[in-house]
Protein backbone atom coordinates (compact mmCIF):
# COMPACT_ATOMS: atom_id res chain seq x y z
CA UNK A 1 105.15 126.21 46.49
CA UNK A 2 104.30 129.50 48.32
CA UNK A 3 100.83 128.87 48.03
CA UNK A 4 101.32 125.68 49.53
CA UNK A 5 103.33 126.88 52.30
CA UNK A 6 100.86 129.69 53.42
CA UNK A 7 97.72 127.48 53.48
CA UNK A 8 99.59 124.81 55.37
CA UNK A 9 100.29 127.79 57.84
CA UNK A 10 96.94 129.28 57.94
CA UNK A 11 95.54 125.59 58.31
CA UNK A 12 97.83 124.72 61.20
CA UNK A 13 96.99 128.60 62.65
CA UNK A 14 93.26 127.94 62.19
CA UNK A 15 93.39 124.37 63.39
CA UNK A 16 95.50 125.70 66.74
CA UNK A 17 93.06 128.38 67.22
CA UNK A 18 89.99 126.19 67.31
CA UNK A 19 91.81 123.97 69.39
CA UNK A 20 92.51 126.95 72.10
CA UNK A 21 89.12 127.60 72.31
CA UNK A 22 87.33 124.11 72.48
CA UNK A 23 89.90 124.14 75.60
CA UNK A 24 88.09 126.98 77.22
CA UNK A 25 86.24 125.86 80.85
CA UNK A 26 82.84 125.18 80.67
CA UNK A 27 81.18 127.16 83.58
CA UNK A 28 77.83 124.99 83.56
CA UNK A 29 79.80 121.29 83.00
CA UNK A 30 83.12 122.07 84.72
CA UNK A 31 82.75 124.80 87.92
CA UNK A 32 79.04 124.74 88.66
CA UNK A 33 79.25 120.80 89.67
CA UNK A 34 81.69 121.40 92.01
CA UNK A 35 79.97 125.07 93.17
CA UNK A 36 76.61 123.42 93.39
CA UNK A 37 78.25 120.66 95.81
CA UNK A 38 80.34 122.41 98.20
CA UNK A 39 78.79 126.16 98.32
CA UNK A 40 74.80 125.99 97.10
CA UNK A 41 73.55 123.91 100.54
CA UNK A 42 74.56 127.56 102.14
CA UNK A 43 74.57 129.89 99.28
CA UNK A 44 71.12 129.66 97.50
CA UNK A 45 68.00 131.72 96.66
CA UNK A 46 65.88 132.15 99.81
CA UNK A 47 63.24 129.09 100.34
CA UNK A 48 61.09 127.77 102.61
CA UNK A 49 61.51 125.01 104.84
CA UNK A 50 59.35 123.08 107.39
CA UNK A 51 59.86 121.88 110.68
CA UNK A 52 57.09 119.80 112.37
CA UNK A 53 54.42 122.28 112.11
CA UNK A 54 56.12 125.10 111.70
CA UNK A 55 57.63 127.08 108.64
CA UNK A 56 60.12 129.40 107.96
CA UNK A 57 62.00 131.52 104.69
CA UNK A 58 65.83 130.46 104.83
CA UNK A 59 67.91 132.91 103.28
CA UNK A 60 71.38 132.68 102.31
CA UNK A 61 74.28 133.11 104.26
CA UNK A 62 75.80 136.68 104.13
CA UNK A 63 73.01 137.41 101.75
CA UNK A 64 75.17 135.89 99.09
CA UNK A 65 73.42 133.64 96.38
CA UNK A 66 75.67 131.11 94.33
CA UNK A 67 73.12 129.10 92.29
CA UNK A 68 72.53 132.45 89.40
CA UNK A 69 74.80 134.39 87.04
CA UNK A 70 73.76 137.55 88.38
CA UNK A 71 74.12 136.07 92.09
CA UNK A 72 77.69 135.16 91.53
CA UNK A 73 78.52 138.20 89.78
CA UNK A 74 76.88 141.17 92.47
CA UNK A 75 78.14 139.17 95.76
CA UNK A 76 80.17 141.01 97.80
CA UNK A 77 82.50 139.97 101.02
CA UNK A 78 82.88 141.72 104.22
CA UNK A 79 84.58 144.53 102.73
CA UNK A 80 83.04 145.70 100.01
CA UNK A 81 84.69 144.21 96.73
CA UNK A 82 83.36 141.82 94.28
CA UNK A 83 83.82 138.07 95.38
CA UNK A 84 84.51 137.37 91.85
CA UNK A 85 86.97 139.54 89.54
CA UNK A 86 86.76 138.48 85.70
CA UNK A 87 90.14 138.13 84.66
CA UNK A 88 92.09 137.96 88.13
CA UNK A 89 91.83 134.97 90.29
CA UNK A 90 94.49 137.02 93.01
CA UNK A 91 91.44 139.22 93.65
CA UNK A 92 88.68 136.84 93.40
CA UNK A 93 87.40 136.25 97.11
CA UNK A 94 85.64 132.96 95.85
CA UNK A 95 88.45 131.36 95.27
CA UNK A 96 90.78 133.04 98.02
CA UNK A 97 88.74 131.08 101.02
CA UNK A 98 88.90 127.60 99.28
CA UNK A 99 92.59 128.18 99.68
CA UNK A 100 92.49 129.21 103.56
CA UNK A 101 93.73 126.62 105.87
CA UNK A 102 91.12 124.02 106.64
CA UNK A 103 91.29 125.64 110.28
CA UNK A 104 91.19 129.14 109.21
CA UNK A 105 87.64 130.57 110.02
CA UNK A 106 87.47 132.63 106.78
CA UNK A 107 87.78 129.00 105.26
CA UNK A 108 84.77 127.82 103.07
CA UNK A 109 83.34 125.71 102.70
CA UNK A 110 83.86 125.53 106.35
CA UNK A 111 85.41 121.46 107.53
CA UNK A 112 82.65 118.83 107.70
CA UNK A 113 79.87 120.56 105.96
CA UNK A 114 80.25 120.36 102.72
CA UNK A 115 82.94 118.34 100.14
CA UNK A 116 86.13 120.78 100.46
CA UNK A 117 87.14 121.71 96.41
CA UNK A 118 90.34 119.43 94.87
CA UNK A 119 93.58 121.46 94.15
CA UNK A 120 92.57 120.29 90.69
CA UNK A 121 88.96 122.04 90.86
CA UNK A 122 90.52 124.80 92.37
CA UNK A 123 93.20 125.27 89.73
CA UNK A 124 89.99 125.19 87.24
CA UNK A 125 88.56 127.73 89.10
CA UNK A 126 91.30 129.70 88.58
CA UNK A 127 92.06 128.96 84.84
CA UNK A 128 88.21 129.70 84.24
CA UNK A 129 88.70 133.37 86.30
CA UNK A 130 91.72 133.59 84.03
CA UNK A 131 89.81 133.40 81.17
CA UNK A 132 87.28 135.88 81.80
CA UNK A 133 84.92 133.72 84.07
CA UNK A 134 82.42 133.19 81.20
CA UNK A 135 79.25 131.55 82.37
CA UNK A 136 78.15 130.40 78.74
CA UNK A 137 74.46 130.33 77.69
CA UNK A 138 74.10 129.42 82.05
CA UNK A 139 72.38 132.11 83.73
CA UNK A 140 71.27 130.07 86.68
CA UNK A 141 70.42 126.13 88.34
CA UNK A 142 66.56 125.61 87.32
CA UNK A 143 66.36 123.01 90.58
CA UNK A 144 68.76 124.85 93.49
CA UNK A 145 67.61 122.85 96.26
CA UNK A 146 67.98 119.21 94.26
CA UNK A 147 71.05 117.14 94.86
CA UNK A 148 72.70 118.85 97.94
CA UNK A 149 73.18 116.02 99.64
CA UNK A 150 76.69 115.27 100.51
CA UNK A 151 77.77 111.75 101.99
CA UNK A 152 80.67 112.94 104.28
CA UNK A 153 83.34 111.61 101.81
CA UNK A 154 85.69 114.14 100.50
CA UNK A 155 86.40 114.32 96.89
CA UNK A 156 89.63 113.07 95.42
């Protein structure tokens, strides 16, 4: 009866445990969507870009580059620190200005140029900071500059 009782335990443990996990965020099928929409347009590796007959490198804005692992991980705001802090979303920078007022300059993405993040993608964020902000097997978007188009609409 022991015996019974102790792998029903260890089963339900197991079974729990795996369950936990299979829960964690998905960086590349959860947060990078809604990164890729709302932050990339601004926030990618330099590239060039023509204009009639002329041609010129666009960088990214405040030299920060959203579309890599390592880019994410080495930005830095205005005063120094880390944008994003494994572990604690009350330090992470990233996810501070999505939570600015919409007429707050430190606000991104700023109003009416790119889709503004959901309370539920931003709650995500969070819970994937939380976690450890693991990026998976992702180490960065093969295409950057594919798909940036944004409609106007904002995101429900």
């Amino acid at each position: 009866m022991r015996k019974i009782f102790f792998y029903t335990l260890l089963s339900g443990f197991l079974l729990s445990s795996a369950a936990v996990q299979a829960e964690e965020v998905d960086f590349e099928k959860q947060i990078y969507p809604f990164i890729k929409s709302s932050c990339v347009t601004c926030h990618r590796p330099p590239y060039e870009e023509t204009r009639g007959t002329r041609t010129r490198t666009k960088k990214p804005k405040a030299g920060i580059i959203l579309a890599t692992k390592e880019g994410i991980l080495s930005a830095e705001g205005e005063s120094g620190q880390k944008i994003l802090v494994p572990g604690d979303p009350d330090k992470s920078r990233m996810l501070e200005v999505t939570r600015l007022p919409l007429d707050d300059e430190m606000h991104f993405p700023p109003e009416g140029k790119a889709p503004q993040w959901t309370a539920a993608e931003k709650e995500l964020f969070a819970k994937w900071i939380k976690e450890g902000a693991k990026f998976g097997s992702w180490e960065a978007d093969p295409a950057p500059n594919e798909g940036l188009e944004w409609d106007g609409k904002e995101r429900e």
